[in-house]
Structures are given as structure tokens and as C-alpha cells.
Protein backbone atom coordinates (compact mmCIF):
# COMPACT_ATOMS: atom_id res chain seq x y z
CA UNK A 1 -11.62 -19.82 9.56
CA UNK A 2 -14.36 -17.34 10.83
CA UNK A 3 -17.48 -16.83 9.18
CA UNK A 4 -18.13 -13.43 10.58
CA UNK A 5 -16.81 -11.38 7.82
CA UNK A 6 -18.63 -11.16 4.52
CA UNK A 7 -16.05 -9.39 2.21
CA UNK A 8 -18.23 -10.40 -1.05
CA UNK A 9 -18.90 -7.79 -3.60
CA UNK A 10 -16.83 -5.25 -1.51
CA UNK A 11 -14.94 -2.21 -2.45
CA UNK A 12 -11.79 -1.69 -0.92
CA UNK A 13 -11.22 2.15 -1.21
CA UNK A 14 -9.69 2.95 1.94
CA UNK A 15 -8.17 1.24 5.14
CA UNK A 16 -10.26 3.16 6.80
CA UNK A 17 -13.09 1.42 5.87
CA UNK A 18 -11.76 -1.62 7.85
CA UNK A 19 -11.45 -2.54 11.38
CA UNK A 20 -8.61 -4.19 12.94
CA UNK A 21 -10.86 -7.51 13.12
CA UNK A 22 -11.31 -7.61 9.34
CA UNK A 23 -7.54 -6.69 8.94
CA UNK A 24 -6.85 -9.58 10.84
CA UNK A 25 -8.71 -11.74 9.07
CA UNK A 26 -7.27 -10.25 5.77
CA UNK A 27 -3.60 -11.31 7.22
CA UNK A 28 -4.65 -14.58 8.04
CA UNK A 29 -6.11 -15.33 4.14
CA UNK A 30 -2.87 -14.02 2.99
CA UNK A 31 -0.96 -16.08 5.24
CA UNK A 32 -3.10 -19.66 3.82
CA UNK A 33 -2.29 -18.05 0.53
CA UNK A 34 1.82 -18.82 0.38
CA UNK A 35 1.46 -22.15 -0.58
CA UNK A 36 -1.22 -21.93 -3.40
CA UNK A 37 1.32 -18.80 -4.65
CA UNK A 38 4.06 -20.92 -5.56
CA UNK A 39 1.83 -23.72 -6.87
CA UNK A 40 -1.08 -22.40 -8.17
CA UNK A 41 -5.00 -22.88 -7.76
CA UNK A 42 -8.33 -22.69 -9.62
CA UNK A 43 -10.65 -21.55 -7.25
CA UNK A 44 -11.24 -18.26 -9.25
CA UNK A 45 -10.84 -19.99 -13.07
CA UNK A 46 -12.92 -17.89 -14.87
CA UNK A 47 -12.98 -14.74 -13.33
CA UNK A 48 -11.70 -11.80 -14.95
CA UNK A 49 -9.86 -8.85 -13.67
CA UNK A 50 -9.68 -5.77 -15.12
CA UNK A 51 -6.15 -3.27 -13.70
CA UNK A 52 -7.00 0.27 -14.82
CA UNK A 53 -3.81 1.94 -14.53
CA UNK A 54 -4.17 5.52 -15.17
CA UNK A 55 -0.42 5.75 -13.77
CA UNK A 56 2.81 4.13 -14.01
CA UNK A 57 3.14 1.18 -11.87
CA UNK A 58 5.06 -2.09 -11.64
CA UNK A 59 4.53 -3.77 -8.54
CA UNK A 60 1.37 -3.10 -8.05
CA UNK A 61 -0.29 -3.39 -11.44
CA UNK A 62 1.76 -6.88 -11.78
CA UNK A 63 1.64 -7.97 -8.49
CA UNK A 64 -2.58 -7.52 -8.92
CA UNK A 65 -1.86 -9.89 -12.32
CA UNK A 66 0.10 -12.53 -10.92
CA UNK A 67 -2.16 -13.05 -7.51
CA UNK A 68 -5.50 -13.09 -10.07
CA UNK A 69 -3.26 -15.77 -12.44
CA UNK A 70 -1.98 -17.46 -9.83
CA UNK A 71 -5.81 -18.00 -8.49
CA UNK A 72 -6.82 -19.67 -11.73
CA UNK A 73 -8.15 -16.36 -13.08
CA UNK A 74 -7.35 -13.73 -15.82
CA UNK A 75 -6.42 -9.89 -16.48
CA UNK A 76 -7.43 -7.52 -18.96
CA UNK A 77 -6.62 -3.88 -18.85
CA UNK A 78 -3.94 -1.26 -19.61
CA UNK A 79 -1.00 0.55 -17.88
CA UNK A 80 -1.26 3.63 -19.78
CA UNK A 81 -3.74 6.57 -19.85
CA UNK A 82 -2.48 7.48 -23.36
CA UNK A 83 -4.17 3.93 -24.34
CA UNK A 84 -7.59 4.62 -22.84
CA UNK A 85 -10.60 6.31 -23.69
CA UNK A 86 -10.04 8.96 -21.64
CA UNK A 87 -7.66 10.44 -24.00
CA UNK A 88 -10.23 10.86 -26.06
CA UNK A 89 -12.35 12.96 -23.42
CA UNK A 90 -14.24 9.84 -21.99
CA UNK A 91 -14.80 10.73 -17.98
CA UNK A 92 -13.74 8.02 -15.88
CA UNK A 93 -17.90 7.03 -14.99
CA UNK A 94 -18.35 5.96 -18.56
CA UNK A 95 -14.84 3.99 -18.46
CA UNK A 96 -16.03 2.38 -14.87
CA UNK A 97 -19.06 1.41 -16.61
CA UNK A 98 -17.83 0.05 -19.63
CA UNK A 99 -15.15 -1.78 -18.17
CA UNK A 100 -17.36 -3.41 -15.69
CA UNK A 101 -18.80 -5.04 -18.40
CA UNK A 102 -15.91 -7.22 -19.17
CA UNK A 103 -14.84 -8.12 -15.89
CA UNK A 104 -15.61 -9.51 -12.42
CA UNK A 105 -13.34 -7.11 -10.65
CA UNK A 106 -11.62 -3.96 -10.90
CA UNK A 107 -8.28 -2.41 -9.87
CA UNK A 108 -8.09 1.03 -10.28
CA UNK A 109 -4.81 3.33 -10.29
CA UNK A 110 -5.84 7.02 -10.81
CA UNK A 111 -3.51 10.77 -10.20
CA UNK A 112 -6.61 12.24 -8.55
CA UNK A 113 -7.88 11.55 -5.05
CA UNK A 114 -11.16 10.40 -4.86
CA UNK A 115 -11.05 8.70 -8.24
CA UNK A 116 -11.56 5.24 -6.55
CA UNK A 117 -14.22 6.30 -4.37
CA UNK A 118 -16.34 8.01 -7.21
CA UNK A 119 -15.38 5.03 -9.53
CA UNK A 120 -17.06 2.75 -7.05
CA UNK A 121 -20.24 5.33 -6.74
CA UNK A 122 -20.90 4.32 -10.63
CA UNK A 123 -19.79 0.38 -10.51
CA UNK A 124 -22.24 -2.73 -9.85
CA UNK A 125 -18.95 -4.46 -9.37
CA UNK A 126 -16.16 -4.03 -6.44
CA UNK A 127 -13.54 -1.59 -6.85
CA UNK A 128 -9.98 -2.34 -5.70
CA UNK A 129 -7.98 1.46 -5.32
CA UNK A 130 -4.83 0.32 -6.08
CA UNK A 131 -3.92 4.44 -5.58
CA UNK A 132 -5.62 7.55 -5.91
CA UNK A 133 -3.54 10.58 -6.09
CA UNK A 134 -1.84 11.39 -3.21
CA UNK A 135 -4.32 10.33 -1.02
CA UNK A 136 -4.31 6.43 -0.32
CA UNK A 137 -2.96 2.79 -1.28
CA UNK A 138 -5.07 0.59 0.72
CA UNK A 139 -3.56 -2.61 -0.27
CA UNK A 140 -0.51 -1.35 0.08
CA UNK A 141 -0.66 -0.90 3.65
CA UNK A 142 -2.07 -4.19 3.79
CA UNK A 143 0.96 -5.75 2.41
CA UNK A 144 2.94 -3.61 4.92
CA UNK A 145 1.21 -4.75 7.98
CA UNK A 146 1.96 -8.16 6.59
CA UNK A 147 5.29 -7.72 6.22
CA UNK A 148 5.63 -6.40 9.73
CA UNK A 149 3.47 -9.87 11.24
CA UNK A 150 5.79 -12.17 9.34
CA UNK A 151 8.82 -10.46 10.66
CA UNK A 152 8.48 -9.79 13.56
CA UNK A 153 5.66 -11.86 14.67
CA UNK A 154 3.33 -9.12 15.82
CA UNK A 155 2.10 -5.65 14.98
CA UNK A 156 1.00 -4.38 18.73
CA UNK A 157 4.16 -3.04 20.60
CA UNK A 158 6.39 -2.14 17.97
CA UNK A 159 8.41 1.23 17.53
CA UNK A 160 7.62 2.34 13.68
CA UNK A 161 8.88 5.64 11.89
CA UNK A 162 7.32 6.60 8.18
CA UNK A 163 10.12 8.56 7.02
CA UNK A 164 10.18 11.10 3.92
CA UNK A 165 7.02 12.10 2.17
CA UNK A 166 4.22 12.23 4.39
CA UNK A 167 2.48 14.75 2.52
CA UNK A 168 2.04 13.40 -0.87
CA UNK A 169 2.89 9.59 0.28
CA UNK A 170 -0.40 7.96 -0.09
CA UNK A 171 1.30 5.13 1.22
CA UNK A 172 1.82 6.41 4.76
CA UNK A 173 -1.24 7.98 4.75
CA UNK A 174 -2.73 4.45 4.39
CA UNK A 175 -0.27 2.91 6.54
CA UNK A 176 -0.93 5.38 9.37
CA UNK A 177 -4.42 4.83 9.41
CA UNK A 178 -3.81 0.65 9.84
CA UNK A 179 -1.15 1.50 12.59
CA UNK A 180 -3.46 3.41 14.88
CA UNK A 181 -5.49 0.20 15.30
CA UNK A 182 -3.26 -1.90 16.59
CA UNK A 183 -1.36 -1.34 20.29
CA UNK A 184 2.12 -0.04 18.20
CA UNK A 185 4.51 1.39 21.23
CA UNK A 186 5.01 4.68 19.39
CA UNK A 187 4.59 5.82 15.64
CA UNK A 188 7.04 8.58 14.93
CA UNK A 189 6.55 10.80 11.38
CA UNK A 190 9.79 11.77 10.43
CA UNK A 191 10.18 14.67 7.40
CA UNK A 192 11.37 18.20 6.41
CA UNK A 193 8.47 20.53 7.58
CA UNK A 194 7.30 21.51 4.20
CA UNK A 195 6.31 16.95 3.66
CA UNK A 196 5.32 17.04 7.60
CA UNK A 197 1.86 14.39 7.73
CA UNK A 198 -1.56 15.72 6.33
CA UNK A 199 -3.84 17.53 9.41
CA UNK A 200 -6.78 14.84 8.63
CA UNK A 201 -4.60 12.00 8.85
CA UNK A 202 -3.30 13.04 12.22
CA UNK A 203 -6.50 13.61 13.60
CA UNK A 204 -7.79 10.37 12.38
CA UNK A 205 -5.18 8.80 14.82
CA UNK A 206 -5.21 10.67 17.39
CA UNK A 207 -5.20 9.63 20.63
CA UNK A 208 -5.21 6.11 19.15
CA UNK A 209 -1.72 6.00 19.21
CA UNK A 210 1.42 8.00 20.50
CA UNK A 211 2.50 10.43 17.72
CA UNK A 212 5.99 12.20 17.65
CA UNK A 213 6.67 14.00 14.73
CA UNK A 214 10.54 14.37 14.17
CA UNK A 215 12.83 16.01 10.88
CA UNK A 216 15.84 14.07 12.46
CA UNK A 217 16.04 10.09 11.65
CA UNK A 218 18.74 9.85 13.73
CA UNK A 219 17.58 11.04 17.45
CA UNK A 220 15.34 7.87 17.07
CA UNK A 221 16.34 5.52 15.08
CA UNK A 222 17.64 3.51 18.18
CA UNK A 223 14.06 3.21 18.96
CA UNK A 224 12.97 1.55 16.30
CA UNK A 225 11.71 -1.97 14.93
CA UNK A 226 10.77 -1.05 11.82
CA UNK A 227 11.79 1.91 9.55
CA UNK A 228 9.17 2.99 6.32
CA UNK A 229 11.03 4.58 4.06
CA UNK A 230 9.63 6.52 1.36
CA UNK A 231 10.95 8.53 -1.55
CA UNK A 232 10.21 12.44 -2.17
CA UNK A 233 7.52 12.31 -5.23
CA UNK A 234 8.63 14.87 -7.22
CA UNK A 235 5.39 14.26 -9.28
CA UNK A 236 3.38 15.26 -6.89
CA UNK A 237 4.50 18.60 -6.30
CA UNK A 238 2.46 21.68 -7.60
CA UNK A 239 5.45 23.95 -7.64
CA UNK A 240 8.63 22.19 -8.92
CA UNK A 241 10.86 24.94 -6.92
CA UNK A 242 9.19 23.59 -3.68
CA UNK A 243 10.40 19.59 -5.00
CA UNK A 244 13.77 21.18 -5.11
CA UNK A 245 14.14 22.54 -1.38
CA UNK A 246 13.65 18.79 -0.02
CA UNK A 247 15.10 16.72 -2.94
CA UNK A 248 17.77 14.07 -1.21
CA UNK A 249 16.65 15.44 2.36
CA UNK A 250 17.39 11.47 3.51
CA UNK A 251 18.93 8.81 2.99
CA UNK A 252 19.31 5.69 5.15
CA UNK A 253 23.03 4.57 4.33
CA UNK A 254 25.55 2.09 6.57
CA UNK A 255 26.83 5.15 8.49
CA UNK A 256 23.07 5.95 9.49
CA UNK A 257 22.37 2.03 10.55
CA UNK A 258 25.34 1.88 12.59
CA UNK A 259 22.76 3.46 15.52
CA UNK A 260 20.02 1.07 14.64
CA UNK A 261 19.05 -2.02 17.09
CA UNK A 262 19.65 -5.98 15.55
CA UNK A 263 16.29 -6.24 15.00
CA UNK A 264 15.60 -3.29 13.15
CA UNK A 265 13.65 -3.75 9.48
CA UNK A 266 13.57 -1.25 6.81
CA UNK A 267 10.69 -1.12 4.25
CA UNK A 268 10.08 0.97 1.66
CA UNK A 269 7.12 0.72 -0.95
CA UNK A 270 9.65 0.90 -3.77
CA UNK A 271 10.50 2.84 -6.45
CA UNK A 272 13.47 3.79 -4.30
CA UNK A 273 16.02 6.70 -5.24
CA UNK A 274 18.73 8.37 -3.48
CA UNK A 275 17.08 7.60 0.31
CA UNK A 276 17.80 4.22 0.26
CA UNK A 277 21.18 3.50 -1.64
CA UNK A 278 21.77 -0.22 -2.91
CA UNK A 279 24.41 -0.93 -0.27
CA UNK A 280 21.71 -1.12 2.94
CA UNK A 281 20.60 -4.40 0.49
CA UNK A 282 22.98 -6.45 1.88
CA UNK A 283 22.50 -5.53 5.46
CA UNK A 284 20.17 -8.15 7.74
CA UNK A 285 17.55 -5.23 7.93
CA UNK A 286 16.62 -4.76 4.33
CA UNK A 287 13.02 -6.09 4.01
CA UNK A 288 11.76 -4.70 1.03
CA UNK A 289 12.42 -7.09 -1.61
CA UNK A 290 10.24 -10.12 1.08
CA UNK A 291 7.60 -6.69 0.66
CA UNK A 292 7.21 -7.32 -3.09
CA UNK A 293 6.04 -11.12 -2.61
CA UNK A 294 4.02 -10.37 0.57
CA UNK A 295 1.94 -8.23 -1.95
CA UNK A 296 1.06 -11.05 -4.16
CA UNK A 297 -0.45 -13.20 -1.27
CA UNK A 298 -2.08 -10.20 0.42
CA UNK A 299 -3.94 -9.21 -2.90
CA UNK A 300 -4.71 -13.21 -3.49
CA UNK A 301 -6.36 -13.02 -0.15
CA UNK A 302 -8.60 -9.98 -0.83
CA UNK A 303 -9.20 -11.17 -4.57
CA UNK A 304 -10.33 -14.69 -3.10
CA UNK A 305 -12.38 -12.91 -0.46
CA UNK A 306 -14.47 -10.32 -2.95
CA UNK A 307 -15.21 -12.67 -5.15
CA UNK A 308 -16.63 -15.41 -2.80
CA UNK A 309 -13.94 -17.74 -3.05
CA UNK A 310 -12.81 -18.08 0.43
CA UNK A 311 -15.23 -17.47 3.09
């Protein structure tokens, strides 16, 4: 491997912050970290990490445990705000740098954007924004990307729709951002008008990549190697009555796939309601399941690489 990154003591608080070099290199970690997944290392015995979960989260929150066990290391932490500090009127500076304390590394999960950044402002130790409101999921898109490599053995020249929430979906905002620097054929954004894709996210890719923004999955979906499905966040909405005029505004069912290419994949971050019902599960393009394991290596690769285990 390379010795031209030095991902040591780094934050990673958005994918912006990378380029598609250091992505690369990411991938390629993750990809030397199947094997040691299933069987198990020591090269970070010792080190603690702390998951700060100021929301409700499975995958992520456990898929951050298992990678740091899994590396020889351990996890301290909590999944619920009503646990912490904070309820008591502590801001989240003085949690940062309490926490930091106890542990080598931490993963934070916060409902405002910018929490991770600020977080990482007041920390001596790297931050890990494992989501911040509705703005980002860095390691999310990571996974993702990963997902697509394994797949379909590249990222450059593919056909890829993010389909439902682009507004509040930190995780297309995230993936978008990844996407634009790599040579993808054509990234369509397909919503209801009212979820259409943030105006700073768009012009962060433009002219990086071809944009079409479409309400209709199915003028395209004959385009397409890979479909991002994402569910309308109903907590994320300011005004409930606006949450009601898109609620169930998708959903990918057999009918819908019978216009999709053989090599099609569908991912979806996951929790998944009405857009993607259980039956697609069966079908040869359901990927999302193979998503929740890619995120254990991917965050193994960036846990080995902040704390100097892997050059």
C-alpha cells in the first residue's frame, strides 16, 4: 500500500473534505479488511471508542461497535440523548471534552448540522460524524461507494439515480458529493419538487458531473446501474402538513423493476418503509442487506487508518 496519505489523528466530518485519491485509498483498506472481519484482529487492542448517539441508530451506531471489536478494540458510549448530560443542560463542547477523556476516538450522531464540525473545533482527538442533522453521513457514502466497486467493479461510468429525499437525506447529500469525483455517466436526482436536492449541494457538483433532476423514476430507470433509494424522513420536516403532501410518493415494487436492465442494483441506507416493499428482496437487484456488512469493513478501514494502525 501507498504511503502518501497520512489519515492519523483525522476528523472525518464531511466527504468533502476528501479527494477521490484518498477515497480510493479508503476502498482499498476496506477491501484488505474482509478477511480480518470474519476472523478478527488486535491491531487496535486497547483503544477505546466512544459512539455518541444523540439519535436513534442501528446500523450505524453497531456497525461503528462491531468494526472497533472486531479490530481488537472497545466501545463506550450511549444511544440515547435522554441518558446524557445534555439533558441536564450540558452543551455538546463540555460533552466533546469530557468524553475525549475516556477514549481514543469519537463517533458522533447529532439532529443539528454542524454538530460534528463544531464538536471537532473543541476535541484534541478525531471526530468521526456518523450524521449531523440533515446535512451529511460521510461514512455512509463511503460504504455506498463500496458497495457500488464490489458490485459492479467500478464507480466511473455508471448511470446512478438518488431517489426520494434529497432535501433532508443527509445521505445523498454525502453521496452526491463522492459521485461528482469519479467519471459516473450521469447522476439523475429523482423527487417530488417540494424534497428536490439542496442549491449548495448542486453547485458543489456542478459541472463535475451530468445532473438531471427528474420526479418520475420510471422515464429512467432503464438507464440505470444502480438505484439509491431513500425513505421520506418525516422527522425532519418543520411543518408536519408539508410530510403529509409527499408521504408514499415512491415506491420501487416488481411492477416498477419490470423496466429495469439485468444489471441493475438497488441500495437504500435502510430504515426502509413503504418505498421499498419486502418483495424487491428476493429479486437479483436487491443490494442492501451486502450494504450493511460493507459498512463494517469500510469503518474498520477508517478506524485502522485514524488511529495509526494501517499506514
Amino acid at each position: 500500500m501507498s504511503k502518501r496519505f497520512n489519515f492519523v489523528g483525522r476528523d472525518i466530518i464531511s466527504i468533502k473534505d476528501f479527494s477521490r485519491e484518498e477515497i480510493d485509498y479508503i476502498l482499498k483498506i476496506a477491501e484488505a479488511m474482509e478477511p480480518l472481519a470474519k476472523i478478527g484482529s488486535d491491531m487496535l487492542k486497547g483503544k477505546i471508542l466512544a459512539t455518541l448517539f444523540f439519535e436513534p441508530s442501528t446500523r450505524t451506531r453497531l456497525s461503528f461497535e462491531m468494526a472497533m471489536h472486531k479490530l481488537g478494540g472497545s466501545t463506550i458510549g450511549f444511544a440515547n440523548a435522554e441518558v446524557a448530560s445534555i439533558k441536564k443542560g450540558e452543551n455538546l463542547a463540555d460533552t466533546i471534552r469530557t468524553v475525549e477523556n475516556y477514549a481514543d476516538v469519537i463517533a458522533l450522531r447529532h439532529p443539528l448540522e454542524g454538530a460534528a464540525r463544531l464538536a471537532a473545533e473543541f476535541a484534541e482527538i478525531p471526530i468521526i460524524n456518523a450524521g449531523s442533522g440533515a446535512e451529511e453521513h460521510p461514512t455512509q457514502a463511503l460504504l455506498d461507494l463500496y458497495t457500488m466497486l464490489k458490485e459492479k467493479g467500478t464507480i466511473d461510468g455508471l448511470s446512478v439515480a438518488l431517489m426520494g429525499d434529497l432535501r433532508y437525506g443527509r445521505t445523498v447529500h454525502s453521496l452526491a458529493y463522492a459521485l461528482s469525483l469519479y467519471d459516473v455517466r450521469r447522476l439523475y436526482l429523482i423527487s417530488p419538487e417540494l424534497l428536490r436536492m439542496r442549491k449548495e449541494v448542486l453547485e458543489a457538483i456542478k459541472g463535475k458531473v451530468e445532473v438531471v433532476e427528474k420526479t418520475s423514476l420510471e422515464d429512467v430507470i432503464h438507464d440505470l446501474d444502480v438505484l439509491y433509494v431513500t425513505r421520506i424522513q418525516r422527522e425532519r420536516f418543520p411543518d408536519p402538513a408539508e410530510y403529509v403532501k409527499v408521504k408514499g410518493s415512491y415506491k420501487v415494487d416488481l411492477n416498477v423493476l419490470k423496466k429495469a436492465e439485468e444489471g441493475l442494483i438497488i441500495l437504500h441506507p435502510l430504515p426502509r418503509t413503504e418505498e421499498l416493499p419486502a418483495e424487491v428482496d428476493a429479486t437479483p437487484y436487491a443490494r442492501y442487506f451486502q450494504q450493511v456488512w460493507n459498512g463494517v469493513v469500510v469503518r474498520m478501514a477508517l478506524l485502522s487508518l485514524i488511529l495509526g494502525a494501517v499506514e
